[in-house]
PDB file of N, CA and C in Angstrom:
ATOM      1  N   UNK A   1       0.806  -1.191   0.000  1.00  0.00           N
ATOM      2  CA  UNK A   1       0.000   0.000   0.000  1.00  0.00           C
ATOM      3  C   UNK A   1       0.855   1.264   0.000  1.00  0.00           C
ATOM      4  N   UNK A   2       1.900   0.805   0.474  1.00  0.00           N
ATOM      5  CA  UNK A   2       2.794   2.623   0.816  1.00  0.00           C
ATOM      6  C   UNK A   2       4.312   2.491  -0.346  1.00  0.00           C
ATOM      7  N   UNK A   3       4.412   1.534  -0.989  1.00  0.00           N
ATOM      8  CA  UNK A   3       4.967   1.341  -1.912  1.00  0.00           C
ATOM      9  C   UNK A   3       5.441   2.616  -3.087  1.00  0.00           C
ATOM     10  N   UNK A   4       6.093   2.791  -3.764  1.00  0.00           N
ATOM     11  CA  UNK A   4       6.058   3.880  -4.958  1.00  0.00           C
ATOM     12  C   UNK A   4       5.805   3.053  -6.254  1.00  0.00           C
ATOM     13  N   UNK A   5       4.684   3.870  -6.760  1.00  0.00           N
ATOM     14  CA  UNK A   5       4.514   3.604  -7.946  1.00  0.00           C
ATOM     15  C   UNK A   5       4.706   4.906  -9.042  1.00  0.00           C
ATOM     16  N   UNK A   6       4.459   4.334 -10.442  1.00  0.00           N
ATOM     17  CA  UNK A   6       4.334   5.316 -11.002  1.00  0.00           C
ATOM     18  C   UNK A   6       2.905   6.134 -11.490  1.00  0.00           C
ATOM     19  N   UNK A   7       2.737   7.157 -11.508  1.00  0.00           N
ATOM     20  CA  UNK A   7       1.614   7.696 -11.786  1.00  0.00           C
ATOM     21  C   UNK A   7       1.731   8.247 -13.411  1.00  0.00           C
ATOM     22  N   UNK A   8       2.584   8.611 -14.167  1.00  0.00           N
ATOM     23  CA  UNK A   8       2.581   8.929 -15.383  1.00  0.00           C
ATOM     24  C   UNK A   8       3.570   7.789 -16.570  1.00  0.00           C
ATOM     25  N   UNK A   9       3.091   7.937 -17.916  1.00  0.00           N
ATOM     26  CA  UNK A   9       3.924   7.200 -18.916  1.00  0.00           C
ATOM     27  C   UNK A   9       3.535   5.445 -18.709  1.00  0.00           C
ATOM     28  N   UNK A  10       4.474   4.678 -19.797  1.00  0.00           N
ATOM     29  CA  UNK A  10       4.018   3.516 -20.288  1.00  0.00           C
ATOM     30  C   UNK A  10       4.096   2.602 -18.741  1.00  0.00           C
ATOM     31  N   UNK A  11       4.947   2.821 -17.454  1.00  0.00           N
ATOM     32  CA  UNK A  11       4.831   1.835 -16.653  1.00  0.00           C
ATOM     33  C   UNK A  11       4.017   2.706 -15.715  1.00  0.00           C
ATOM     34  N   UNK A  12       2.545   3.751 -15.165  1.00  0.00           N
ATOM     35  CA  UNK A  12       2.198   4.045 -14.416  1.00  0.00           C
ATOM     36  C   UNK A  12       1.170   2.616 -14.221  1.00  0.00           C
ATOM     37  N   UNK A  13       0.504   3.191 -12.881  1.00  0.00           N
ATOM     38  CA  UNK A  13      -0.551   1.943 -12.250  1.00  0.00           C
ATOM     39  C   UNK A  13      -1.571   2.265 -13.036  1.00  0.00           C
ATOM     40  N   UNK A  14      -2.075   0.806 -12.981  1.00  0.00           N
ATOM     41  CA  UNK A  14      -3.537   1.023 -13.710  1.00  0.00           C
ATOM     42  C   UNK A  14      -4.720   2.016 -13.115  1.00  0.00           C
ATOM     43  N   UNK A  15      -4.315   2.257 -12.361  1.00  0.00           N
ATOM     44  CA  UNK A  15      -5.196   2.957 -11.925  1.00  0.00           C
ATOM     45  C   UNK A  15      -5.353   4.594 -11.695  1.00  0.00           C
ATOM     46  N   UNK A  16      -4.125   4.980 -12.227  1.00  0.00           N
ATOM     47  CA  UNK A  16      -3.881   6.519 -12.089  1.00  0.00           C
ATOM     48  C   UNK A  16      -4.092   6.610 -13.931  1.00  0.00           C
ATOM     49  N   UNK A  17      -3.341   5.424 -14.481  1.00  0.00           N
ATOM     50  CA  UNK A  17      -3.742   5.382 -15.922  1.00  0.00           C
ATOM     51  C   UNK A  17      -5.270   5.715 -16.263  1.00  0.00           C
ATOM     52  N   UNK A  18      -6.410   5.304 -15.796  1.00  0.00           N
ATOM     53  CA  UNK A  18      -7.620   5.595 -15.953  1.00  0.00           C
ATOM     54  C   UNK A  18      -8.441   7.082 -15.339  1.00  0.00           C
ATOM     55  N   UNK A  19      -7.636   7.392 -14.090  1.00  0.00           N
ATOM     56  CA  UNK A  19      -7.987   8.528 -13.741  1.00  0.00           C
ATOM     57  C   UNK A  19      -7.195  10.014 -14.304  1.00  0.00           C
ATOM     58  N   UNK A  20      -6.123   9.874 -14.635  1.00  0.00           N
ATOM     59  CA  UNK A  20      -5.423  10.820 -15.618  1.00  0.00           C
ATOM     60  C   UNK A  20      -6.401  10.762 -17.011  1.00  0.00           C
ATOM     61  N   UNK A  21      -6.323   9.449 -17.453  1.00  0.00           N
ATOM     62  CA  UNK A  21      -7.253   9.554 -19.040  1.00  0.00           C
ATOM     63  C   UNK A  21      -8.478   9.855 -19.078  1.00  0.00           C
ATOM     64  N   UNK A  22      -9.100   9.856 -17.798  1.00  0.00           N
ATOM     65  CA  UNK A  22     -10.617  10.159 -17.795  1.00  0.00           C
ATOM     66  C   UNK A  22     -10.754  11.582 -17.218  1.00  0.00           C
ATOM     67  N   UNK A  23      -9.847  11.805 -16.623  1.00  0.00           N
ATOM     68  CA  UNK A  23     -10.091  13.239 -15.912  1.00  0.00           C
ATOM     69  C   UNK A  23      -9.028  14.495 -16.282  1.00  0.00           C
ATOM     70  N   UNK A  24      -8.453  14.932 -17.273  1.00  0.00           N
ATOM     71  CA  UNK A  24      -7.287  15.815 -17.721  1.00  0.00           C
ATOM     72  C   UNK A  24      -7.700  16.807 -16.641  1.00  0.00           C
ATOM     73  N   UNK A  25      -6.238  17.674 -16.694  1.00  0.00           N
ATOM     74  CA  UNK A  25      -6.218  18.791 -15.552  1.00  0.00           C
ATOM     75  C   UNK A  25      -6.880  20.216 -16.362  1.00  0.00           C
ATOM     76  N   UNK A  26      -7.030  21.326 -15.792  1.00  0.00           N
ATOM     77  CA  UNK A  26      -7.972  22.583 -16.134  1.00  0.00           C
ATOM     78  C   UNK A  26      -6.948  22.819 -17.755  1.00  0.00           C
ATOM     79  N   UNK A  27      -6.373  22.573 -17.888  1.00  0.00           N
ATOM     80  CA  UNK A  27      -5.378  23.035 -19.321  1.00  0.00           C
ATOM     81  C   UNK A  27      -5.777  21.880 -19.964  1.00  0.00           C
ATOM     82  N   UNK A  28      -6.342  20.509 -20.027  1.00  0.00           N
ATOM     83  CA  UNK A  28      -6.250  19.261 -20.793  1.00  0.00           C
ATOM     84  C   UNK A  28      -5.189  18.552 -20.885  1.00  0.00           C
ATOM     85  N   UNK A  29      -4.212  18.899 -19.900  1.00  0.00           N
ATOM     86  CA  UNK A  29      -3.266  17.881 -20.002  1.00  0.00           C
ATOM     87  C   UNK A  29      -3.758  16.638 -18.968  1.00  0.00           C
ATOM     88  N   UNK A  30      -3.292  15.388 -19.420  1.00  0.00           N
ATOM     89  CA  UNK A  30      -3.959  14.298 -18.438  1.00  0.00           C
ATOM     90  C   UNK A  30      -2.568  14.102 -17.265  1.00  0.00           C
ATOM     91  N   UNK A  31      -1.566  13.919 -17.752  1.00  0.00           N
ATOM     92  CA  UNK A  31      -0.358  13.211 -17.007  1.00  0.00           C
ATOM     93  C   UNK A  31      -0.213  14.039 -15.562  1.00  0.00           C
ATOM     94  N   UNK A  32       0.202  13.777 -14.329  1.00  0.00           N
ATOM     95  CA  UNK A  32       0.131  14.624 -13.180  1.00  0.00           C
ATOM     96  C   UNK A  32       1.607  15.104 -13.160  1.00  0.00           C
ATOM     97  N   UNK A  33       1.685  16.633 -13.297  1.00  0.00           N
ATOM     98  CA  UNK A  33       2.567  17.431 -13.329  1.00  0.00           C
ATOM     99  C   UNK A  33       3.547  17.422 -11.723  1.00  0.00           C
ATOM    100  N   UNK A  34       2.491  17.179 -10.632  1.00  0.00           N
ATOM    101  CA  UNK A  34       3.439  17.457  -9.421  1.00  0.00           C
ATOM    102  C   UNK A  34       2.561  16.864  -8.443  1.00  0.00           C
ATOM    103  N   UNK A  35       3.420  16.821  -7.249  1.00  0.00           N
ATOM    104  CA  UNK A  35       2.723  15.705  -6.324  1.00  0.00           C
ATOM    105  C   UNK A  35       1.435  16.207  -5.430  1.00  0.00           C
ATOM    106  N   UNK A  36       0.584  15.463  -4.918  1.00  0.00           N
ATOM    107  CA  UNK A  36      -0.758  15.907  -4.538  1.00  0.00           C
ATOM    108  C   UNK A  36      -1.629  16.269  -5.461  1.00  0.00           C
ATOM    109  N   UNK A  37      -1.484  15.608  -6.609  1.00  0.00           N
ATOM    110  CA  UNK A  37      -3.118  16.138  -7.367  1.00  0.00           C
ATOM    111  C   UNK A  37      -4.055  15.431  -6.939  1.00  0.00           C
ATOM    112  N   UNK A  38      -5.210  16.063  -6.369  1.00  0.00           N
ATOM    113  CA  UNK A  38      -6.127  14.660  -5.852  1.00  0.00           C
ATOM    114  C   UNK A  38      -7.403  14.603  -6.980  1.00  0.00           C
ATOM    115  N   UNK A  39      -7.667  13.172  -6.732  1.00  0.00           N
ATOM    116  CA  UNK A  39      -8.972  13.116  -7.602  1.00  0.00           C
ATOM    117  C   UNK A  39     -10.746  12.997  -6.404  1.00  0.00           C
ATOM    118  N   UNK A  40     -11.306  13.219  -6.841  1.00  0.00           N
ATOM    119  CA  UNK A  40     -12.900  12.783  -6.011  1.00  0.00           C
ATOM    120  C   UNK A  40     -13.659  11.887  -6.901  1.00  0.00           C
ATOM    121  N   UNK A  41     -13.816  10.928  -5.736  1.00  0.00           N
ATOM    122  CA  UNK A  41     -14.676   9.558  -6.974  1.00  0.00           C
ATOM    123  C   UNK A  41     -15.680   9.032  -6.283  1.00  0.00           C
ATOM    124  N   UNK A  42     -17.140   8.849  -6.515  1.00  0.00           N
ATOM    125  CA  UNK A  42     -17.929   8.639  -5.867  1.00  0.00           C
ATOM    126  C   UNK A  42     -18.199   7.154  -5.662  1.00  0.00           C
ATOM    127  N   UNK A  43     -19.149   7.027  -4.890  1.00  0.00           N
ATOM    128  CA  UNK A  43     -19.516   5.507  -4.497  1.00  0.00           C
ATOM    129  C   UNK A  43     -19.375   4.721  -5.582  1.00  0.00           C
ATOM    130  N   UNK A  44     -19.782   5.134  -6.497  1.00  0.00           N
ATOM    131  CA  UNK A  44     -19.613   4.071  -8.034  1.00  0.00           C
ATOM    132  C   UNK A  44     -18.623   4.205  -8.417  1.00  0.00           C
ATOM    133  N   UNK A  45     -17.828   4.620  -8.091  1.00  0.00           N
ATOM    134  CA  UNK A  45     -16.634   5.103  -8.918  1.00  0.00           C
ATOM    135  C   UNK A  45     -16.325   5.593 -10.199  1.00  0.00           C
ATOM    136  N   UNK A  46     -17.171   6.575 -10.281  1.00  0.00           N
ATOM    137  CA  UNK A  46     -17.180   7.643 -11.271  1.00  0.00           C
ATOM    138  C   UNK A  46     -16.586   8.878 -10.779  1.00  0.00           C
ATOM    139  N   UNK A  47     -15.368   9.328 -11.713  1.00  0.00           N
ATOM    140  CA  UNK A  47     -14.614  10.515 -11.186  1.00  0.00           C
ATOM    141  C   UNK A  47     -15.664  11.701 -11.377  1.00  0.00           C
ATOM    142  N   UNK A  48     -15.143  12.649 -10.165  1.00  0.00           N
ATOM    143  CA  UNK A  48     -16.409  13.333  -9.825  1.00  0.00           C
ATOM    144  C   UNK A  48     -15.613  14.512 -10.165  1.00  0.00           C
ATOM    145  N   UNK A  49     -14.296  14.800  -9.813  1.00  0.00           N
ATOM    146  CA  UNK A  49     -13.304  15.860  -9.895  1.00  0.00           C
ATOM    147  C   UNK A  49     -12.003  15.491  -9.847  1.00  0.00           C
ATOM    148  N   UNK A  50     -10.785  16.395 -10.458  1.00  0.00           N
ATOM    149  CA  UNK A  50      -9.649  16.669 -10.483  1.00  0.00           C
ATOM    150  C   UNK A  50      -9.070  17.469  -9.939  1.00  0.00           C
ATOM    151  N   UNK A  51      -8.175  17.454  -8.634  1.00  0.00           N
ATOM    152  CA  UNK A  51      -7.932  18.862  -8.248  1.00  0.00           C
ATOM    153  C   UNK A  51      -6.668  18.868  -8.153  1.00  0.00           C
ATOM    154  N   UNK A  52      -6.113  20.533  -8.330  1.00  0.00           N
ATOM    155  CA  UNK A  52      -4.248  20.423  -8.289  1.00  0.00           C
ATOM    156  C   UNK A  52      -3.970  20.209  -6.892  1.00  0.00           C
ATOM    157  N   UNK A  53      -2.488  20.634  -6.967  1.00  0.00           N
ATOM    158  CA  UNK A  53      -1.585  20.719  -5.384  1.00  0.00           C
ATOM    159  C   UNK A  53      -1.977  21.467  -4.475  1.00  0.00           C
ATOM    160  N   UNK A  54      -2.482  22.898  -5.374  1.00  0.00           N
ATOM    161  CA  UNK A  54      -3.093  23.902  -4.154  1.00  0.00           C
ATOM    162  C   UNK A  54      -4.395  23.710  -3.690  1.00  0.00           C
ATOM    163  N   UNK A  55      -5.356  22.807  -4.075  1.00  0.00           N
ATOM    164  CA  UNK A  55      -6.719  22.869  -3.035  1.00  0.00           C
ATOM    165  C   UNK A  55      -6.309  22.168  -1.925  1.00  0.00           C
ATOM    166  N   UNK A  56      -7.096  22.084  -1.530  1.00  0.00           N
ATOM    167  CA  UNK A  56      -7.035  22.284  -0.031  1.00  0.00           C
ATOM    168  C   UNK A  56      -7.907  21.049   0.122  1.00  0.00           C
ATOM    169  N   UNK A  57      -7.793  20.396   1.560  1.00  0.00           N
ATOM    170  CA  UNK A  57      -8.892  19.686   1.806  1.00  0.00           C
ATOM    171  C   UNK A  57     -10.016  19.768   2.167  1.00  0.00           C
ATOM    172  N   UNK A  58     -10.347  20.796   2.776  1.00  0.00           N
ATOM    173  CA  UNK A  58     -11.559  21.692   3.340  1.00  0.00           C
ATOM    174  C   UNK A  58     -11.997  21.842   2.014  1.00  0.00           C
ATOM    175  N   UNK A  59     -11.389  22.577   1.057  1.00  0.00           N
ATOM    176  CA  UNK A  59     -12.395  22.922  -0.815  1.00  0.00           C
ATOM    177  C   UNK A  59     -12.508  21.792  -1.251  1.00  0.00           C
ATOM    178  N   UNK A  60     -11.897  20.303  -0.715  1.00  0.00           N
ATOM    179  CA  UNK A  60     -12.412  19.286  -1.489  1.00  0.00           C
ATOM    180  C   UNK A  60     -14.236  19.129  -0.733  1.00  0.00           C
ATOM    181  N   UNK A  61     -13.840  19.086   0.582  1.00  0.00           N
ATOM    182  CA  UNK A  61     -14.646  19.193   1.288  1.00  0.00           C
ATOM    183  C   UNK A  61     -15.985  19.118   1.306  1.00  0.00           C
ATOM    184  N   UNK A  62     -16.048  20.610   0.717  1.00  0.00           N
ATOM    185  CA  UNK A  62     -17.612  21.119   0.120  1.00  0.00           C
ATOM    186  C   UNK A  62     -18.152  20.121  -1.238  1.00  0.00           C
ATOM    187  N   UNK A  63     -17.260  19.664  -1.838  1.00  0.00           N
ATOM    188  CA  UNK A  63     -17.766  18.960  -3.030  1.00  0.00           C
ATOM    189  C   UNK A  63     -17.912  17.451  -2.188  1.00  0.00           C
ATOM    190  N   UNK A  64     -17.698  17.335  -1.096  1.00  0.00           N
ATOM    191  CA  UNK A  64     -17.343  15.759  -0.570  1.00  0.00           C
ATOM    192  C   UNK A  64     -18.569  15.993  -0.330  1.00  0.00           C
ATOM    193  N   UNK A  65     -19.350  16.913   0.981  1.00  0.00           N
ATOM    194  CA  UNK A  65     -20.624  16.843   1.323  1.00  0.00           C
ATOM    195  C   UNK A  65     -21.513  16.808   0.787  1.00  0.00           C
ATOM    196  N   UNK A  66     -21.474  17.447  -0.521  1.00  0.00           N
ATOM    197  CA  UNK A  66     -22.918  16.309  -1.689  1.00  0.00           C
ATOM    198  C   UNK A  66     -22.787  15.439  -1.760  1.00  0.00           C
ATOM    199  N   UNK A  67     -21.912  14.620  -1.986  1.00  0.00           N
ATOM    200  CA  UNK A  67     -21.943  13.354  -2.380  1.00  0.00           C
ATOM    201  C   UNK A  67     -22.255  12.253  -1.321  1.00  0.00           C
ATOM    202  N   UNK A  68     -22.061  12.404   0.076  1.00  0.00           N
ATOM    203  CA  UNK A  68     -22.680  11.698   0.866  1.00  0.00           C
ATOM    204  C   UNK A  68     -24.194  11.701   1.175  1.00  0.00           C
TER     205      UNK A  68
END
């Protein structure tokens, strides 16, 4: 679980692979430029949002409390 993986290019995890390709950042680039980009994914796991380094967790926050 606390392992390093990769998040961008031909050896990232499958799973940042799908959330980069499904969710590009506010410019359309998909690949994660710097560390802490977080994503929001709901019960189904449908990406809900993309956010950079600078939000905050409190601004994820407000988008968290709809979704519960």
């Amino acid at each position: 679980m606390f392992s390093k993986i990769e998040v961008n290019g031909s050896g990232a995890c499958p799973l940042y692979k799908w959330l980069t390709s499904s969710s590009p950042d506010e410019e359309g680039n998909a690949a994660i430029a710097w560390n802490f980009t977080k994503f929001l994914v709901d019960r189904d796991g449908a990406i809900v949002a993309r956010y950079g380094p600078r939000v905050t967790p409190e601004e994820i926050g407000v988008a968290l409390a709809g979704l519960l």
